[in-house]
Protein backbone atom coordinates (compact mmCIF):
# COMPACT_ATOMS: atom_id res chain seq x y z
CA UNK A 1 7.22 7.43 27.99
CA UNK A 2 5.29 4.42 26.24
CA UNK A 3 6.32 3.05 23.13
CA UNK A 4 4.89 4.76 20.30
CA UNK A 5 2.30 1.91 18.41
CA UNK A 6 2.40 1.75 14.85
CA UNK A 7 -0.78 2.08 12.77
CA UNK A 8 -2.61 -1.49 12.35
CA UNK A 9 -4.26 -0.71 9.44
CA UNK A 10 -0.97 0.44 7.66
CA UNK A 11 1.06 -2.41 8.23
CA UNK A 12 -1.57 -4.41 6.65
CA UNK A 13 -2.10 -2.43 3.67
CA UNK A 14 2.34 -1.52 3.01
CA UNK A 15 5.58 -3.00 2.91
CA UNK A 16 8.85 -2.07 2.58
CA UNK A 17 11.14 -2.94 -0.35
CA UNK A 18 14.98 -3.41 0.21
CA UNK A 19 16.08 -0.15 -1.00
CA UNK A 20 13.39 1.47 1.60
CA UNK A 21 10.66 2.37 -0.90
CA UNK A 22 6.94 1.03 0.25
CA UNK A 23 5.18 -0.71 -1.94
CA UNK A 24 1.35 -1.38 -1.82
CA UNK A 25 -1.54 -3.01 -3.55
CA UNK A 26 -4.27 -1.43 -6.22
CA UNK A 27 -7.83 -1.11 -4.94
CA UNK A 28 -11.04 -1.78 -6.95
CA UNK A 29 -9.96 -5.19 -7.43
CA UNK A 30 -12.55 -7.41 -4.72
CA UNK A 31 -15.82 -7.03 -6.05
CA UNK A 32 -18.10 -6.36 -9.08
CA UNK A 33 -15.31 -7.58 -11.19
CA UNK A 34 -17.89 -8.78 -13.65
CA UNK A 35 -18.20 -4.96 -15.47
CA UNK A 36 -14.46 -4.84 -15.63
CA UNK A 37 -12.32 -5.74 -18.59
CA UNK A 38 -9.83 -8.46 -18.35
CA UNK A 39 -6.84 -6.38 -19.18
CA UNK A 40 -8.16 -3.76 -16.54
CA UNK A 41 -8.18 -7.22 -13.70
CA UNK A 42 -4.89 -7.85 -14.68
CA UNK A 43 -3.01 -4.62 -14.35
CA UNK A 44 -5.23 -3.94 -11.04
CA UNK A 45 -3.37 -7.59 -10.10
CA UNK A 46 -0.05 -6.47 -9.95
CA UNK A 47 1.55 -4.08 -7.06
CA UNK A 48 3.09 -0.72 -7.57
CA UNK A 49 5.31 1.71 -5.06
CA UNK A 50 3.35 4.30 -3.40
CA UNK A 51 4.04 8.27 -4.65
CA UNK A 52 6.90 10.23 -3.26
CA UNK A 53 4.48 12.83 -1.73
CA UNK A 54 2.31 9.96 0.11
CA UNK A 55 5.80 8.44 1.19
CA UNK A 56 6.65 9.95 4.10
CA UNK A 57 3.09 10.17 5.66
CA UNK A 58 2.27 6.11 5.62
CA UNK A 59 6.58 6.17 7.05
CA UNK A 60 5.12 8.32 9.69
CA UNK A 61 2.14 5.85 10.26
CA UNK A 62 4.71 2.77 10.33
CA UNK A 63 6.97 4.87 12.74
CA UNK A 64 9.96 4.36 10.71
CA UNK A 65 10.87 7.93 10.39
């Protein structure tokens, strides 16, 4: 059987942290940033850990599980 390929567009988009949580990026933050508030731009800067229900889908995409 054929190696089982890994979704391109979610190893772009995730990565794994060392204790095996996946963090990933905020959205709305690459255009028409002129309506939005600084303090909105900042927080949308920083990364956050996806939710434990999405979890185990994007693992699925990744083929780690």
């Amino acid at each position: 059987m054929p190696k089982m390929k890994t979704k391109s567009s979610a190893k772009k988009r995730f990565k794994l942290t060392g204790t095996g949580k996946i963090k990933r990026k905020h959205a709305f933050k690459s255009h028409i940033l002129t309506k939005k508030s600084k303090k909105r731009k900042l927080k949308l800067t920083h990364g956050t850990l996806v939710h434990d229900h999405d979890a185990n889908n994007i693992k699925e995409q990744l083929r780690l599980k």
